[in-house]
C-alpha atoms as a PDB file:
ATOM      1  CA  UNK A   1     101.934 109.012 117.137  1.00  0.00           C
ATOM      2  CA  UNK A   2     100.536 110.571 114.064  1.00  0.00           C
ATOM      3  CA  UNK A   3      97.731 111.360 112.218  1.00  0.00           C
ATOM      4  CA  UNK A   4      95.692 109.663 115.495  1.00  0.00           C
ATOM      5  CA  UNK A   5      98.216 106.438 115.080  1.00  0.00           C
ATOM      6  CA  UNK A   6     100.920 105.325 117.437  1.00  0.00           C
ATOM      7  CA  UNK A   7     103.102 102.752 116.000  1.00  0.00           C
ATOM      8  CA  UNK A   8     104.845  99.961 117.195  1.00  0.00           C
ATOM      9  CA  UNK A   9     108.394  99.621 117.624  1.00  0.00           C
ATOM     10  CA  UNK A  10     108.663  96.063 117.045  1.00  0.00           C
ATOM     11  CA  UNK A  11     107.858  94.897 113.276  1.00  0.00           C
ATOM     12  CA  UNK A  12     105.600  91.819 112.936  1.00  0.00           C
ATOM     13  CA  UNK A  13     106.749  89.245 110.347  1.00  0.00           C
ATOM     14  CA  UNK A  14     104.233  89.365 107.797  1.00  0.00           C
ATOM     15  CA  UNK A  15     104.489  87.613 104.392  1.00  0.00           C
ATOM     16  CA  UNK A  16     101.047  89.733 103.683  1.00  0.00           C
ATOM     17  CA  UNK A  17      98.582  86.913 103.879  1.00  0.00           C
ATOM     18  CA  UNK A  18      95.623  86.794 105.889  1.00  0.00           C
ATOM     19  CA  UNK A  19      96.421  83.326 107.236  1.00  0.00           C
ATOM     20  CA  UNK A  20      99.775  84.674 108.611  1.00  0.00           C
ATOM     21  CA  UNK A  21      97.960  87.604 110.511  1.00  0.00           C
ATOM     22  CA  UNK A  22      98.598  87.411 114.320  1.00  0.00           C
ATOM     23  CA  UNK A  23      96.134  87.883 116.851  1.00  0.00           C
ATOM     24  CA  UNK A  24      98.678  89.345 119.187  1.00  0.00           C
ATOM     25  CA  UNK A  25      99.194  92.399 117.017  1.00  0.00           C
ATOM     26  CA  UNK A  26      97.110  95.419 117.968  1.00  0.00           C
ATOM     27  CA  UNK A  27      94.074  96.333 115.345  1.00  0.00           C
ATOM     28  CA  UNK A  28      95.411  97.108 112.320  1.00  0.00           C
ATOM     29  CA  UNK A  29      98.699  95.875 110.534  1.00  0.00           C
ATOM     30  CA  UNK A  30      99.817  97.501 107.586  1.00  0.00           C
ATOM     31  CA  UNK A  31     102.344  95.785 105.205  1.00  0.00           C
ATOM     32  CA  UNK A  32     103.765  95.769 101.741  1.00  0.00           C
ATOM     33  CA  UNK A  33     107.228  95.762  99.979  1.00  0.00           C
ATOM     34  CA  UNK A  34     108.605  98.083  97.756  1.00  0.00           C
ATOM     35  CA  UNK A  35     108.245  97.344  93.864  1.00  0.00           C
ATOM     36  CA  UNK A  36     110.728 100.418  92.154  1.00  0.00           C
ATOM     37  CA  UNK A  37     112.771 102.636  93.905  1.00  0.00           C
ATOM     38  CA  UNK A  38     115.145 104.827  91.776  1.00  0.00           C
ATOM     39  CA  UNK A  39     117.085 107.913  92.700  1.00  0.00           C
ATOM     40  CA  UNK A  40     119.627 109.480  89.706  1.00  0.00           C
ATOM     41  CA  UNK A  41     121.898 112.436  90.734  1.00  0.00           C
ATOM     42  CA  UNK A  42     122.832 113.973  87.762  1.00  0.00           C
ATOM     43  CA  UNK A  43     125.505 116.970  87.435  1.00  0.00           C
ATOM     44  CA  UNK A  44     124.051 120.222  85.870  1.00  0.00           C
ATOM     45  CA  UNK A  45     126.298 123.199  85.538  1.00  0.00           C
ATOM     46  CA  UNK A  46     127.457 124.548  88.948  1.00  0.00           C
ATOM     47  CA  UNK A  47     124.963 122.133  90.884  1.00  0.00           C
ATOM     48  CA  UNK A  48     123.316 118.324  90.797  1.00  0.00           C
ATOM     49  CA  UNK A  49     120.174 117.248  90.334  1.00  0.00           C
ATOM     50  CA  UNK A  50     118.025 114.766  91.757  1.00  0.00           C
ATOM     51  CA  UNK A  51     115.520 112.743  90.483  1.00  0.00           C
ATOM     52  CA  UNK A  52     113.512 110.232  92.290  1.00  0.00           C
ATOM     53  CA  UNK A  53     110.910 107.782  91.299  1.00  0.00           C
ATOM     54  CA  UNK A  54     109.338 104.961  93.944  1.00  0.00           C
ATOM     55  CA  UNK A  55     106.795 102.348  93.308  1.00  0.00           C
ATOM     56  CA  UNK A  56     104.889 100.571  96.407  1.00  0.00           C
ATOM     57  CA  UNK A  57     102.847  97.988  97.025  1.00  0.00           C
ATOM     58  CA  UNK A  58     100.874  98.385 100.311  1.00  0.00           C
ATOM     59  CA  UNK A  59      98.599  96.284 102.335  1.00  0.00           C
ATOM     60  CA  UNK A  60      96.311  97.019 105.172  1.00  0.00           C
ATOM     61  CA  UNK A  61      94.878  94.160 107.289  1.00  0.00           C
ATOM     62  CA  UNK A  62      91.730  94.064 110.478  1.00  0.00           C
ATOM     63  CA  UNK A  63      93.846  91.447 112.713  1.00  0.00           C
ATOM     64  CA  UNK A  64      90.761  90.894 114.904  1.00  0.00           C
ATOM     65  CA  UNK A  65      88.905  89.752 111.695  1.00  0.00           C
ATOM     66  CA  UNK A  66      92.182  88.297 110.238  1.00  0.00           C
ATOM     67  CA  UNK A  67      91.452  89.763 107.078  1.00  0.00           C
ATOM     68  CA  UNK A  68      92.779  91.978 104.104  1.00  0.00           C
ATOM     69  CA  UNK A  69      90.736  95.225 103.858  1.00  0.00           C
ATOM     70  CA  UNK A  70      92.575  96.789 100.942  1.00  0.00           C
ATOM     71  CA  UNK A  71      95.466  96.564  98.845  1.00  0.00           C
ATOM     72  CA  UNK A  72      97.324  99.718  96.948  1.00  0.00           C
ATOM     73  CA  UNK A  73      99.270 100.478  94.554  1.00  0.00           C
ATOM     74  CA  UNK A  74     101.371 103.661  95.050  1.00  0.00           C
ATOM     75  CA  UNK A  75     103.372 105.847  93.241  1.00  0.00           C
ATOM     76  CA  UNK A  76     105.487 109.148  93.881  1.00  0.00           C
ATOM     77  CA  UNK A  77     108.428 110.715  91.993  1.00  0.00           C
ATOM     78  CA  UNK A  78     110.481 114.015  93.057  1.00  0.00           C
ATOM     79  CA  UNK A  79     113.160 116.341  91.638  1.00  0.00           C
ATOM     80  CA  UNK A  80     115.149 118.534  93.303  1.00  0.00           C
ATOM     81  CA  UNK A  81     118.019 120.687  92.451  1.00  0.00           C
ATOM     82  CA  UNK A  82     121.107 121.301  94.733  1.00  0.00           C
ATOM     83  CA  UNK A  83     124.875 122.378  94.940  1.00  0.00           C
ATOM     84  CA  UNK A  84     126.178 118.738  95.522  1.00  0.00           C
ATOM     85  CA  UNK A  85     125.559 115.302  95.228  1.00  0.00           C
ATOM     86  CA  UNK A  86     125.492 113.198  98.563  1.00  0.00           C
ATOM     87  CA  UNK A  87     124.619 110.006 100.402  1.00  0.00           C
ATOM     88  CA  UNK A  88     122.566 112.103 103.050  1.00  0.00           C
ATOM     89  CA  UNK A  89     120.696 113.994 100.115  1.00  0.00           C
ATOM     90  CA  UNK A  90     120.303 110.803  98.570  1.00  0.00           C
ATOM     91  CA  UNK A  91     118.437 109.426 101.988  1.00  0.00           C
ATOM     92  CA  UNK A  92     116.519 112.521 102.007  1.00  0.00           C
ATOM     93  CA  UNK A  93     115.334 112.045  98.146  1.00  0.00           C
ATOM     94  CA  UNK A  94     113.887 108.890  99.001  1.00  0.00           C
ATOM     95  CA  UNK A  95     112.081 109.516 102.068  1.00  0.00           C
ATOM     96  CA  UNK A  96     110.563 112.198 100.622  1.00  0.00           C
ATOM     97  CA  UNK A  97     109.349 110.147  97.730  1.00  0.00           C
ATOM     98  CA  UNK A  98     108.243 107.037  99.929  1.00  0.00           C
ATOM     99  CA  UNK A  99     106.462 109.775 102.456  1.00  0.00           C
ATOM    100  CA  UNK A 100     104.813 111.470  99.110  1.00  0.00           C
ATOM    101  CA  UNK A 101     103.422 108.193  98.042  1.00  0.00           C
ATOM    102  CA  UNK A 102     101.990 107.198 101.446  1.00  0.00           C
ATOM    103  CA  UNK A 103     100.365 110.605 101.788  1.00  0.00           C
ATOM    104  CA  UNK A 104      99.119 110.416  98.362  1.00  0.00           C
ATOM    105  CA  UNK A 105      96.788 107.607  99.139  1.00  0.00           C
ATOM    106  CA  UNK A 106      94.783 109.806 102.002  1.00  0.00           C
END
């Protein structure tokens, strides 16, 4: 639970229309799909660099109405600098960015 939400382990399939929204999901379904995603780790002197960029698309829906409430467009890009380059700083990079975009929108 956070931010006053608990979320549900299994994922709906959703093809984000309103038509498609399931009664037997709790009170509010949020969707979307992600439009960019980018990470470039770059060498620079002694250490790498990182820079992220991630676009989203995100959709929130009332299932008891069965309706769309509102539809975002999100954005978010990070940089970081670090000794190496590496599949788990990679993973990190991005869900950082993704995070920074949903936490942008509050």
């Amino acid at each position: 639970m956070k931010a006053g939400y608990s979320v549900d382990e299994v994922m709906p399939e959703w093809d984000l229309r309103d038509s498609s929204i399931s009664s037997a999901w709790e009170t509010l379904v949020i969707g979307g799909s992600i439009d960019e995603l980018e990470v470039i780790c770059r060498s620079e002197g002694a250490g790498v660099q990182y820079n992220t960029r991630v676009k989203l698309h995100v959709v929130f829906a009332d299932v008891q109405r069965r309706k769309i409430f509102h539809t975002t467009t999100l954005e978010s890009s990070a940089t970081l600098k670090h000794i190496l380059c590496s599949g788990e700083m990679m993973q990190e990079q991005i869900n950082g960015a993704l995070s920074m975009a949903l936490e942008k929108n509050n």
